[in-house]
Protein backbone atom coordinates (compact mmCIF):
# COMPACT_ATOMS: atom_id res chain seq x y z
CA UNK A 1 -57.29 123.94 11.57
CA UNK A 2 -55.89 120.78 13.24
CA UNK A 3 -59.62 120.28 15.03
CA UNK A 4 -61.07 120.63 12.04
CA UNK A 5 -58.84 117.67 10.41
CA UNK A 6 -59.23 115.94 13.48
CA UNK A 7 -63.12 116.46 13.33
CA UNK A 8 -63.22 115.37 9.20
CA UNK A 9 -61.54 112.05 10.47
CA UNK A 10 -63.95 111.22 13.14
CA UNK A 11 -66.64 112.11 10.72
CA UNK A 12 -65.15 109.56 7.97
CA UNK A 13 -64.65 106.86 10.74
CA UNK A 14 -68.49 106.89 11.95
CA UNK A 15 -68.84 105.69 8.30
CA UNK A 16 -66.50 102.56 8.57
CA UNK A 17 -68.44 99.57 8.43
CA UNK A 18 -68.40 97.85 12.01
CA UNK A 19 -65.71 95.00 11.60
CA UNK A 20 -63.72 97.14 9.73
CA UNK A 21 -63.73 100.00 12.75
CA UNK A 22 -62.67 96.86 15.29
CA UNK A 23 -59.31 96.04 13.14
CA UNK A 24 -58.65 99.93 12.24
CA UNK A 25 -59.40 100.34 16.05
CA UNK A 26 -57.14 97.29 17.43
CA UNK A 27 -54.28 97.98 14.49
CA UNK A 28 -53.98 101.69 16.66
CA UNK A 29 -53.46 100.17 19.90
CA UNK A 30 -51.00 97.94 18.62
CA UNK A 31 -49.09 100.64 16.30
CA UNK A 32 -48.84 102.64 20.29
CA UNK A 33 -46.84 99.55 21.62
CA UNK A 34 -44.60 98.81 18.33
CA UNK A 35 -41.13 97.24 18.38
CA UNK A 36 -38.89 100.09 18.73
CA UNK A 37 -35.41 99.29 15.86
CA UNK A 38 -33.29 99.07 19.21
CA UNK A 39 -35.35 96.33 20.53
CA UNK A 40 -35.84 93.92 18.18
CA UNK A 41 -36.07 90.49 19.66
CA UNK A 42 -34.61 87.43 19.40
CA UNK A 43 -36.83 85.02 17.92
CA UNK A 44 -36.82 81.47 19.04
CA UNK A 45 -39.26 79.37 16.87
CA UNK A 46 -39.73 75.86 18.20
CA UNK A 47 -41.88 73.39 16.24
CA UNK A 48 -42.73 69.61 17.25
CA UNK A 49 -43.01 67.09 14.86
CA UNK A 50 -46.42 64.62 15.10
CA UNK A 51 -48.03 66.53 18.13
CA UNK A 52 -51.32 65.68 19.33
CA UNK A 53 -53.64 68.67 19.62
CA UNK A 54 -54.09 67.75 23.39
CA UNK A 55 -51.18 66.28 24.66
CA UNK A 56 -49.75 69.53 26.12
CA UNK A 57 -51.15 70.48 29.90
CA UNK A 58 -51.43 74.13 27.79
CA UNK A 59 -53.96 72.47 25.62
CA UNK A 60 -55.55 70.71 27.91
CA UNK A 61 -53.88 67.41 28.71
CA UNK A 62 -53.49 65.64 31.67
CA UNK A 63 -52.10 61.98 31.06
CA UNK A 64 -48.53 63.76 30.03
CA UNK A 65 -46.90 65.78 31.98
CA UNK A 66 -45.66 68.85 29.92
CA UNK A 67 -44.15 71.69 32.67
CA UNK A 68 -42.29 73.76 30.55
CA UNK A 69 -44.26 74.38 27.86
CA UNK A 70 -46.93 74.71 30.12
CA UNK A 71 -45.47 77.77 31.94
CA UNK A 72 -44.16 78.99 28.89
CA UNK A 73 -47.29 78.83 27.09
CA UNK A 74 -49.11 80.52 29.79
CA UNK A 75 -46.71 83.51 30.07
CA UNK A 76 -48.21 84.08 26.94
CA UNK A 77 -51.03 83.76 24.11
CA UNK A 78 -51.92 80.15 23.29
CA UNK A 79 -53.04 80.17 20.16
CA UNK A 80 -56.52 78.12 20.15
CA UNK A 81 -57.27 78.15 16.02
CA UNK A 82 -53.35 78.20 14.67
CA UNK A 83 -53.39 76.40 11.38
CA UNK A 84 -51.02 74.30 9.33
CA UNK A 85 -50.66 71.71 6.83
CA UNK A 86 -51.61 68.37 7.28
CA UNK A 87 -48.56 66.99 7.00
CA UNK A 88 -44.20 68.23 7.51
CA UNK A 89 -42.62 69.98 4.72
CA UNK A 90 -45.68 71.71 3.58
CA UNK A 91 -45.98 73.33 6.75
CA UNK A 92 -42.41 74.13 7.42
CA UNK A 93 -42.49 75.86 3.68
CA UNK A 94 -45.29 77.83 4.70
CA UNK A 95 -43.35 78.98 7.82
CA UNK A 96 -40.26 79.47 5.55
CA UNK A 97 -41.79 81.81 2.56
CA UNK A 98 -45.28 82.68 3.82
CA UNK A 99 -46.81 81.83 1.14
CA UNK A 100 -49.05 78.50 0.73
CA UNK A 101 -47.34 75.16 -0.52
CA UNK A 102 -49.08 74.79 -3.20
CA UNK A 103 -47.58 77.99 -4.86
CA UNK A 104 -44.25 75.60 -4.44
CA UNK A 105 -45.23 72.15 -5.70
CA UNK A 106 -45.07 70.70 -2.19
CA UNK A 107 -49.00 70.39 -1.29
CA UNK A 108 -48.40 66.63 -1.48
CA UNK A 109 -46.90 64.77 0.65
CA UNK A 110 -43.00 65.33 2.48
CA UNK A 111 -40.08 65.83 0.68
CA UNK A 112 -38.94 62.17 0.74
CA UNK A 113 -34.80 61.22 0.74
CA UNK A 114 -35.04 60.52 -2.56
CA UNK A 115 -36.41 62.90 -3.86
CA UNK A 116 -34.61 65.32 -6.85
CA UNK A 117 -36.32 68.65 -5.62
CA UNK A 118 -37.00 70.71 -2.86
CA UNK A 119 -38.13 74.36 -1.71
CA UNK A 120 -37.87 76.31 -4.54
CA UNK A 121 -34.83 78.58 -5.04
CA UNK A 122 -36.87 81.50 -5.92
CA UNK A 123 -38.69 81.48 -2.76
CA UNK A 124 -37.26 84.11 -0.33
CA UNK A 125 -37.02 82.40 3.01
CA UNK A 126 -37.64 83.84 6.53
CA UNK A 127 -34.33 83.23 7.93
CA UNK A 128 -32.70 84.73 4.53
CA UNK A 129 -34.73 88.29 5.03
CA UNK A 130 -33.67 87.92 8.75
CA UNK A 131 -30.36 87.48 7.96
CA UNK A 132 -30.20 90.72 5.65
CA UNK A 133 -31.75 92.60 8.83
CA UNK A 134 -28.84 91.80 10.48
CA UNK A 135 -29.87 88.63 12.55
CA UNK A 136 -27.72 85.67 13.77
CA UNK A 137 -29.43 82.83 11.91
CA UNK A 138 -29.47 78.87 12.94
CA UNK A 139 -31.72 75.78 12.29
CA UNK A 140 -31.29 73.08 14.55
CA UNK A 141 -32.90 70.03 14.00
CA UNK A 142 -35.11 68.79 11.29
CA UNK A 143 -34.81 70.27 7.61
CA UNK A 144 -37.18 68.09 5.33
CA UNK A 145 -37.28 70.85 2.66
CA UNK A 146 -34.76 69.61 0.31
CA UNK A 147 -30.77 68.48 0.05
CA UNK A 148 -30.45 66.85 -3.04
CA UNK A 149 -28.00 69.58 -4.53
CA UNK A 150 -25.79 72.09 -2.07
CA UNK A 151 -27.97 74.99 -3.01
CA UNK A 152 -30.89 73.60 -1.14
CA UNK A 153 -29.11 73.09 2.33
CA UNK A 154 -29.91 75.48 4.66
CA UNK A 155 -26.24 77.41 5.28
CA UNK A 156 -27.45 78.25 1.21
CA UNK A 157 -30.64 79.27 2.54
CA UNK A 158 -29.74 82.08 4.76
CA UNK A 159 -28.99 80.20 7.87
CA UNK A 160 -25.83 81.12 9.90
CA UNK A 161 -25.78 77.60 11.21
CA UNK A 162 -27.32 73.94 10.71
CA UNK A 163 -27.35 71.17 13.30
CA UNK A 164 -29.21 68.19 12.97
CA UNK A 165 -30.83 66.10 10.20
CA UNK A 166 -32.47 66.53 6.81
CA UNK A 167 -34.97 63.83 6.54
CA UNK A 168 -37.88 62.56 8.50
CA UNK A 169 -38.44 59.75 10.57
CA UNK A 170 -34.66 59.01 11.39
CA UNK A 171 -33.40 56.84 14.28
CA UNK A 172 -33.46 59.00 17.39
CA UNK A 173 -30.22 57.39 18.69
CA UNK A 174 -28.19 56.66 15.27
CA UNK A 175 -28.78 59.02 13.20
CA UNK A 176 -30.52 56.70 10.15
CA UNK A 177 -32.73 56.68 8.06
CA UNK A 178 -33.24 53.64 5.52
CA UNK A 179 -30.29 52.78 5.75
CA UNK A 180 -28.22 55.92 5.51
CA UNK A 181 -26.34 58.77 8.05
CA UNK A 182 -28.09 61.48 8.59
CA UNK A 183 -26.91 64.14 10.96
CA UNK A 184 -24.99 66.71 10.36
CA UNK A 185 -23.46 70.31 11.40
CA UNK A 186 -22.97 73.60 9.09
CA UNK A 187 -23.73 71.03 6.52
CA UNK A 188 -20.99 68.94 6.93
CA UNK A 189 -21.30 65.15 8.24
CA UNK A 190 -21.30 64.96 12.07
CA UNK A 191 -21.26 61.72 14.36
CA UNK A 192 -22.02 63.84 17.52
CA UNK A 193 -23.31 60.36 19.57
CA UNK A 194 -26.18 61.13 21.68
CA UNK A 195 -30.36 61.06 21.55
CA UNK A 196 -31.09 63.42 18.76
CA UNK A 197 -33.42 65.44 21.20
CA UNK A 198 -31.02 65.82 23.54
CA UNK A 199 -28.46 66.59 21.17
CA UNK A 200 -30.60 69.36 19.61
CA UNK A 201 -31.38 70.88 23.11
CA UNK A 202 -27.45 71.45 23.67
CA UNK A 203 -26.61 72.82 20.53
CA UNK A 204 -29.28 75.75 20.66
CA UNK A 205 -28.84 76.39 24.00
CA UNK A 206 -24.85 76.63 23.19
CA UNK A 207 -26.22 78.92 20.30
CA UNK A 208 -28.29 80.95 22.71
CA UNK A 209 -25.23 81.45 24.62
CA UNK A 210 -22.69 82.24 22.27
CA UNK A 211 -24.71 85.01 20.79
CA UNK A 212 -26.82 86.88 23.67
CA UNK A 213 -24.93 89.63 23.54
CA UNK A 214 -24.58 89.66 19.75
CA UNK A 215 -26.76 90.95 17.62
CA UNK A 216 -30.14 89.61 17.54
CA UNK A 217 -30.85 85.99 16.89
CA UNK A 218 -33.49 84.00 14.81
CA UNK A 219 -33.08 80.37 16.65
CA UNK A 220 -35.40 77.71 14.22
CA UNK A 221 -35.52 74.45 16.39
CA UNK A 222 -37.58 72.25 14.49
CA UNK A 223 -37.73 68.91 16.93
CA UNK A 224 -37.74 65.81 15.37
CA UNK A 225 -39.98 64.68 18.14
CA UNK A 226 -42.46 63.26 18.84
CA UNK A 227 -42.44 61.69 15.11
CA UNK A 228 -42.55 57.91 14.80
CA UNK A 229 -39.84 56.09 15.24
CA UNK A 230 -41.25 56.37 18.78
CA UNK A 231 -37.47 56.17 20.69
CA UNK A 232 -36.61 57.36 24.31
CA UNK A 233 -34.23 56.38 26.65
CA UNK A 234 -36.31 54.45 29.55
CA UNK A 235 -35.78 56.55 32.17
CA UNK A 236 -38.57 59.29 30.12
CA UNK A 237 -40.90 56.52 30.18
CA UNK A 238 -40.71 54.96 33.54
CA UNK A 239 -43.68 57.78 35.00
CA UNK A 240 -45.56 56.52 31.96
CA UNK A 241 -45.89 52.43 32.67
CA UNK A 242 -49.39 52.79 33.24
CA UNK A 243 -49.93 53.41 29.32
CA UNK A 244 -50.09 50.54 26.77
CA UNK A 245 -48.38 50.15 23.80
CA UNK A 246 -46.62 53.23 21.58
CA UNK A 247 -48.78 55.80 23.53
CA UNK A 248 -45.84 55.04 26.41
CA UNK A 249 -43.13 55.67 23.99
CA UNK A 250 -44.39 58.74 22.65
CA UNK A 251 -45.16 60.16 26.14
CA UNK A 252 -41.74 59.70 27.32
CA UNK A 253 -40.71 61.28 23.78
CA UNK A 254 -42.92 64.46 24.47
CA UNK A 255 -41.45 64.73 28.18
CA UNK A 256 -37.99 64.66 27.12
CA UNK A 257 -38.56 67.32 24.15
CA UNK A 258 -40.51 69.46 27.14
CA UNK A 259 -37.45 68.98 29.14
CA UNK A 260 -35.19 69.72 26.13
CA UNK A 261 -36.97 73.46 25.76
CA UNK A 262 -37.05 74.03 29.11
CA UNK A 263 -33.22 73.98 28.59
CA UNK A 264 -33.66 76.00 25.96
CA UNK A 265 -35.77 78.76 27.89
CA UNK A 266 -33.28 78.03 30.86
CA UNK A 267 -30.29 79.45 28.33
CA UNK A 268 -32.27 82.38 27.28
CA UNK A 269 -32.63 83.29 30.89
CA UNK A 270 -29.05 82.70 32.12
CA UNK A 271 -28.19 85.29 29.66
CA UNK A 272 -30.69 87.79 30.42
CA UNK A 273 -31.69 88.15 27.91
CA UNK A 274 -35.75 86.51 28.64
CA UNK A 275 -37.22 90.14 28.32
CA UNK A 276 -35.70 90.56 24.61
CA UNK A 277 -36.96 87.09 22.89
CA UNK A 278 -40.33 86.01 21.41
CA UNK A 279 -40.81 82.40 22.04
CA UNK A 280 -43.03 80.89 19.43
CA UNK A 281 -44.50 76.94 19.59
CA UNK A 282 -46.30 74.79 16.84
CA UNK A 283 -46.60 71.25 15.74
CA UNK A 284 -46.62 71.22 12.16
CA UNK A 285 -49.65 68.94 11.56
CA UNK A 286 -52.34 67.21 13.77
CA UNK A 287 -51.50 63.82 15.85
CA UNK A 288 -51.24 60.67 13.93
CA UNK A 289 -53.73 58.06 15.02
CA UNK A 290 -55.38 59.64 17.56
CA UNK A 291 -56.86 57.88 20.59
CA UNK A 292 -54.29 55.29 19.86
CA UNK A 293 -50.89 57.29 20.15
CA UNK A 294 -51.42 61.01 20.01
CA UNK A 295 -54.63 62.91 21.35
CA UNK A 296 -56.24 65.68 19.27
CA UNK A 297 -58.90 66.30 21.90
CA UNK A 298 -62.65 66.31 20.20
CA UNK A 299 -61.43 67.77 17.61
CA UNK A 300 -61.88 65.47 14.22
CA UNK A 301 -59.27 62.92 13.14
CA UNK A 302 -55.83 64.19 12.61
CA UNK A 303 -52.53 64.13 10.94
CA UNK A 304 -53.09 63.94 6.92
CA UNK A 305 -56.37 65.22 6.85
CA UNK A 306 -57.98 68.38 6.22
CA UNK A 307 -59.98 68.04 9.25
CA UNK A 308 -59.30 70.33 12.20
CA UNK A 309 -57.49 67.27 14.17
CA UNK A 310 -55.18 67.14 11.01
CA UNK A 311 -54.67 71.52 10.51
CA UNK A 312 -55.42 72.95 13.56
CA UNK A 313 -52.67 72.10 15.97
CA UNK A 314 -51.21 73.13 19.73
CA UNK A 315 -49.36 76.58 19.89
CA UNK A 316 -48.77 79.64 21.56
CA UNK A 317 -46.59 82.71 21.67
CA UNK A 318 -44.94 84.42 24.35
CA UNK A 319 -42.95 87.59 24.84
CA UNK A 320 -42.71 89.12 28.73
CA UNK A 321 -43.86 92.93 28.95
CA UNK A 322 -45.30 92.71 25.12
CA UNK A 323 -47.56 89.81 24.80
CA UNK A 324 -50.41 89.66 27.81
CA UNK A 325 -49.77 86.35 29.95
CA UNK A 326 -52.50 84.22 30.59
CA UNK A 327 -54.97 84.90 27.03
CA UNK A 328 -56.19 82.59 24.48
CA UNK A 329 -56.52 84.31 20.95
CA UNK A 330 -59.80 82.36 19.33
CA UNK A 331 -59.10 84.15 16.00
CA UNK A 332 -57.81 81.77 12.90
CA UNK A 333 -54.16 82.61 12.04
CA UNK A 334 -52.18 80.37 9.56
CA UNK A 335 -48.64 79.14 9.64
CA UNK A 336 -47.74 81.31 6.70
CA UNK A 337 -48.74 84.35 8.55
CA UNK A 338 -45.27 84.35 10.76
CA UNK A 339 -43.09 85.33 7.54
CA UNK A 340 -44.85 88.93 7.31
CA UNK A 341 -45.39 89.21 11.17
CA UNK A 342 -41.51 88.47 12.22
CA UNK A 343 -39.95 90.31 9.27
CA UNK A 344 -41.88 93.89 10.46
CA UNK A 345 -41.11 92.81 13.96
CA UNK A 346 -37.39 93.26 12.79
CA UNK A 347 -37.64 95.55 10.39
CA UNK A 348 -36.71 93.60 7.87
CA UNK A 349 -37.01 95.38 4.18
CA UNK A 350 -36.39 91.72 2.32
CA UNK A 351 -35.71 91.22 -1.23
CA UNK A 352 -39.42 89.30 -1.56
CA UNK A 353 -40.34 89.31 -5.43
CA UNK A 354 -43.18 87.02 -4.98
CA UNK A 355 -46.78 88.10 -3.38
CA UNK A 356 -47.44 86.69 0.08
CA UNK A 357 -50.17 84.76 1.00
CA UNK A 358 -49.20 85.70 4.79
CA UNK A 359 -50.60 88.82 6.58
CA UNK A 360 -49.28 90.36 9.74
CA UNK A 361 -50.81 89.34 12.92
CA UNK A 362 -49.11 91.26 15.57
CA UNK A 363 -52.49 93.32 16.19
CA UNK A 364 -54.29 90.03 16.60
CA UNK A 365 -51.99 88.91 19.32
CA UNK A 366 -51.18 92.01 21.13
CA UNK A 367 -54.46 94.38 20.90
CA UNK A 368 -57.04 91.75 20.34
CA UNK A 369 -57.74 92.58 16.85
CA UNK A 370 -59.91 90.24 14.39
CA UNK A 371 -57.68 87.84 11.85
CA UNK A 372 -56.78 89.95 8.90
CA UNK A 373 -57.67 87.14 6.95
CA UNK A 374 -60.93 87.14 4.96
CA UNK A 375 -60.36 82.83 4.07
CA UNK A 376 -57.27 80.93 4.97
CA UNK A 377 -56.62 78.01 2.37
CA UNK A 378 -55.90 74.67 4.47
CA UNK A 379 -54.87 73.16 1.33
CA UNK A 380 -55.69 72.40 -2.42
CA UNK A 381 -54.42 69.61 -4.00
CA UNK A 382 -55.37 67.59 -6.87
CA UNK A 383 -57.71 65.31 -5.01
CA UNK A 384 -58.78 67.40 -2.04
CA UNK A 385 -58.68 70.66 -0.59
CA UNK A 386 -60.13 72.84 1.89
CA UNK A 387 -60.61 76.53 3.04
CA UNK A 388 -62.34 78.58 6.31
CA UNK A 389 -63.73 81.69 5.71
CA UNK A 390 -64.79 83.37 9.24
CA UNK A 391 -66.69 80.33 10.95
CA UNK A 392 -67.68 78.22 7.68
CA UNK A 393 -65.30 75.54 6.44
CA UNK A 394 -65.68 73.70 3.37
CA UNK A 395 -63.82 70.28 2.78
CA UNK A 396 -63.42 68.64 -1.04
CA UNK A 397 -62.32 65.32 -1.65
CA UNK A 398 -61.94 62.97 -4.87
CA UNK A 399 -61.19 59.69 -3.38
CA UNK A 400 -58.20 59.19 -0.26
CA UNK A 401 -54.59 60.63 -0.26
CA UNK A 402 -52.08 58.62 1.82
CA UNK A 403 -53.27 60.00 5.58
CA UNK A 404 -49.54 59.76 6.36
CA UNK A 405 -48.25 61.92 3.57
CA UNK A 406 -45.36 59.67 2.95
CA UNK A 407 -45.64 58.59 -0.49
CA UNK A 408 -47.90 59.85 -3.01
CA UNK A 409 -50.76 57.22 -5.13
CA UNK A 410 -49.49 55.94 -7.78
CA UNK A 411 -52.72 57.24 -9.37
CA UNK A 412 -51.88 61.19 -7.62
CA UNK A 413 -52.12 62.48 -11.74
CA UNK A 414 -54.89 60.40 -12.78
CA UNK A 415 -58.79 61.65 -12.84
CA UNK A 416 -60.93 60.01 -10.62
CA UNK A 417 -62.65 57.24 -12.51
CA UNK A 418 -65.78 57.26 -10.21
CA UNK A 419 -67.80 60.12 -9.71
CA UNK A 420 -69.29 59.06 -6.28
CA UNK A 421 -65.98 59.68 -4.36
CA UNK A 422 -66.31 62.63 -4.55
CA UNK A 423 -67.61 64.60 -1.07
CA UNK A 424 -68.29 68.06 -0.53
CA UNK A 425 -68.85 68.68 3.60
CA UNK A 426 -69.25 72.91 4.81
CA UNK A 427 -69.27 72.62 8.52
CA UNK A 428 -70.05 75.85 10.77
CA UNK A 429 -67.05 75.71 13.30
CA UNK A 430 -68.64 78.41 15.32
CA UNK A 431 -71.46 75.68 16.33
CA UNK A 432 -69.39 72.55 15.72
CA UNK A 433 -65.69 72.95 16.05
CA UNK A 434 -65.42 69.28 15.78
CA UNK A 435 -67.04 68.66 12.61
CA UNK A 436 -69.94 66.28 13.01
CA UNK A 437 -73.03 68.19 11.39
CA UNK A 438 -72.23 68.44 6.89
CA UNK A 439 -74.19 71.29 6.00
CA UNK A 440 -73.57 71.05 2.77
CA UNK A 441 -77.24 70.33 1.44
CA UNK A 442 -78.66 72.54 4.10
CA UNK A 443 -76.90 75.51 2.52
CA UNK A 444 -76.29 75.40 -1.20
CA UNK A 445 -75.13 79.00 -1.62
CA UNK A 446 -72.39 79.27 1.45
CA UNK A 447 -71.04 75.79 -0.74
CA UNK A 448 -70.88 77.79 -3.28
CA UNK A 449 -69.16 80.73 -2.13
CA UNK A 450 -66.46 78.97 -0.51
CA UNK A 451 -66.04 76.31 -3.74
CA UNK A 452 -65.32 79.76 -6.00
CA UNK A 453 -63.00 80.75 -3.46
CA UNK A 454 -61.26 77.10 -3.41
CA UNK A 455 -61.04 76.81 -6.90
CA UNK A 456 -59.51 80.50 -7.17
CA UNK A 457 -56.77 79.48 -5.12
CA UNK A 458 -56.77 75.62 -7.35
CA UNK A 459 -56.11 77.27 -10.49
CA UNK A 460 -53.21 79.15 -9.19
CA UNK A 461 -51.24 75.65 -7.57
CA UNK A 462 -48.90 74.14 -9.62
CA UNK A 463 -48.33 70.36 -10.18
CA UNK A 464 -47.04 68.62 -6.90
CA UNK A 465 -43.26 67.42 -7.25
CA UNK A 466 -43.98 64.55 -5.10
CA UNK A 467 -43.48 61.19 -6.87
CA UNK A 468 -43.20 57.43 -5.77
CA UNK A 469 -39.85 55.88 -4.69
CA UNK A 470 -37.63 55.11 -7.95
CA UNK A 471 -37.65 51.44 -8.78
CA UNK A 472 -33.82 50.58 -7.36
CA UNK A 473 -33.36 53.20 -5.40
CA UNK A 474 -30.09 52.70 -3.11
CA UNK A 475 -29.76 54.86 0.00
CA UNK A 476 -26.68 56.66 -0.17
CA UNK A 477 -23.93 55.80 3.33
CA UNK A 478 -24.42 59.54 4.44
CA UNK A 479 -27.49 61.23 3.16
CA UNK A 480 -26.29 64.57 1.43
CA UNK A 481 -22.81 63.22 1.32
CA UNK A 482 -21.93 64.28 -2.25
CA UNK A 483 -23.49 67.54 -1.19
CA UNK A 484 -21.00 68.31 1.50
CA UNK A 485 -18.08 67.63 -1.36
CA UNK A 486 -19.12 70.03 -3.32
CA UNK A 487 -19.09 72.38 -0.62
CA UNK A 488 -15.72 71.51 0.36
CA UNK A 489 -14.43 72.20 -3.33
């Protein structure tokens, strides 16, 4: 009887369309070495802020020396098509919900200090379902999703802990931005004195320590660095004097955040605990002006843009005795994809009442299976968007946004008053990863295909929250200040 099953299977899975049979095929191999519920890692998450593509020696680069990540990345999977937004807080919301910005009102732009909104209390966030699965939970660094009212802050959000700051582009050494404090700890205002990098490599690696042999952790470092203002004590520069301008600055930057995770890697290994943690690395856009400060490689202009230099960024991920060292995964995962992955990995059963746009690809980095995606959306805004589907890539725009995502057009909610802006570009990244043959004319129907599947995902985004600076608009002395009183009450 049990042959005969076994024979009615075989018979069914000669039938399975060929891709199909290689991801039914690869999701078995990974289902015989799944995360056991006593071994559920820790989970440190680093992100950079403002990387260049190539600027890592795990990438590629040579001009900046990079050890640590280096070795880290190759006792592990770099991850060679890894895609985010093209600029901060829409990324770090996909990472956060796994589900795309745009479903949140934050495809535009950053969440800027003034502004009167944030990630969306409905959304379930990653470190709130780890947190209900029993993790230890801490962010430490960079925010950028919100702190204009206490429920936004991340100790609301489901994180243990918070060290660090909640805006972009602060002062690496005191702690301002425009004007105003911003660093703080569980929340609270702290004046910790120190180079924020620095100061963000002891806190985790005090958090590491304090809670090894704990229950399991979920560590978010989300470096400031290498972000503009480009600030580093001179003695990370000094190997660098050869280089002209900011690109000097922002190569001592990235060697004193690679020296910052190496402590971090250094704590996880003091406590033994290196054979229980997945180590996961992203920058959550492209390099700004590449060639000039950051290096995206070949790969097409870069932070802002829907181009790969902008979306498809440095990475890797690395767990000893689970992940193969030494591979590079080629298949096209997005940044919203780590919500499902990491909550199976810890068998999380979250209270998620909103549909995922994230699929789990722990097959795809541990038994070689295709991505489980069918198109990833890089973005759709009002004025642009973009989407890949297998090798083809389609790009829309009506007119420029601001490449630096900082502050939105006046015009953002306006119609574009001239037709001829508008460009449509498909580009086969199978033939030309770096974008430099349109296809667009040369195949009509693939346009098409991909433009239904665009607008699909267009007429499900809601209207972006980001809006211009209010006309006298006075930075407050500590930024979230009357947000830590009403904790306090």
């Amino acid at each position: 009887m049990e042959y005969k099953k076994m024979q009615k299977g075989l018979d069914q899975t000669c039938r399975i369309p060929i891709r199909r049979l290689v991801i039914f095929m690869a999701a078995l191999m990974a289902s015989s070495i799944s995360v056991q519920a006593d071994e559920r890692p820790n989970i440190v998450m680093i992100v950079a802020d403002d990387l260049g593509r190539q600027d890592c020696g795990f990438m590629g680069g040579i001009e900046i020396k990079t050890p640590h990540l280096d070795h880290l990345a190759r006792a592990g999977a770099i991850l060679d098509a890894h895609y985010v937004l093209p600029v901060c807080s829409p990324t770090r919301a996909a990472l956060m919900t796994g589900r795309y910005p745009m479903r949140h009102g934050l495809q535009v732009g950053v969440v800027r200090p003034w502004a009167q909104y944030g990630l969306p209390l409905a959304e379930q966030l990653l470190s709130q379902a780890l947190k209900q699965s029993g993790y230890k939970t801490a962010i430490v660094g960079k925010w950028h999703l919100g702190h204009f009212e206490p429920e936004y802050l991340p100790t609301r959000r489901g994180f243990d802990h918070q060290y660090g700051h909640y805006n972009g582009a602060i002062d690496y050494f005191d702690h301002t931005r425009d004007g105003g404090f911003d660093w703080h700890s569980d929340d609270k205002a702290s004046h910790d004195i120190g180079y924020s990098t620095t100061l963000i490599a002891d806190y985790a690696a005090r958090f590491v320590a304090e809670n090894a042999s704990k229950s399991p952790f979920f560590l978010y470092v989300p470096f400031n660095a290498v972000h503009a203002p480009h600030q580093v004590p001179e003695s990370y520069m000094k190997p660098y004097s050869h280089l002209k301008g900011e690109r000097r600055n922002y190569a001592g930057m990235l060697a004193a955040m690679d020296e910052a995770v190496g402590r971090i890697v250094k704590s996880v290994e003091s406590a033994g605990i290196r054979h229980k943690t997945l180590f996961l690395f992203t920058s959550d856009n492209g390099g700004p002006s590449p060639g000039k400060i950051t290096d995206n490689g070949r790969f097409r202009a870069g932070k802002g843009t829907l181009y790969e230099g902008g979306v498809r960024v440095a990475a890797f991920a690395t767990w000893d005795n689970h992940i193969n060292a030494g591979i590079t995964i080629r298949e096209p995962i997005h940044a919203v994809d780590w919500y499902p992955t990491l909550t199976k990995l810890a068998g999380a059963t979250p209270d998620q009442n909103l549909p995922l746009d994230g699929m789990d690809i722990w097959p795809v980095i541990v038994a070689g299976a295709r991505s489980p995606h069918d198109a990833i959306l890089l973005n759709s805004t009002p004025n642009q968007g973009a989407i890949r589907a297998g090798d083809w890539k389609l790009v829309v725009k009506n007119g420029d946004e601001n490449p630096d995502g900082d502050e939105p057009a006046k015009s953002k909610q306006a119609k574009p008053k001239k037709a001829a802006v508008r460009s449509v570009e498909l580009f086969d990244l199978n033939a030309d990863p770096y974008e430099s043959i349109n296809l667009a004319t040369d195949r009509p129907e693939k346009v098409l295909e991909l433009k239904t599947r665009l607008d699909q995902f267009a007429r499900q985004a809601i209207r972006p929250k980001a809006r211009p600076k209010p006309n006298g608009f006075q930075a407050p002395q500590v930024w979230g200040e009357s947000n830590a009183k009403a904790i306090k009450k």
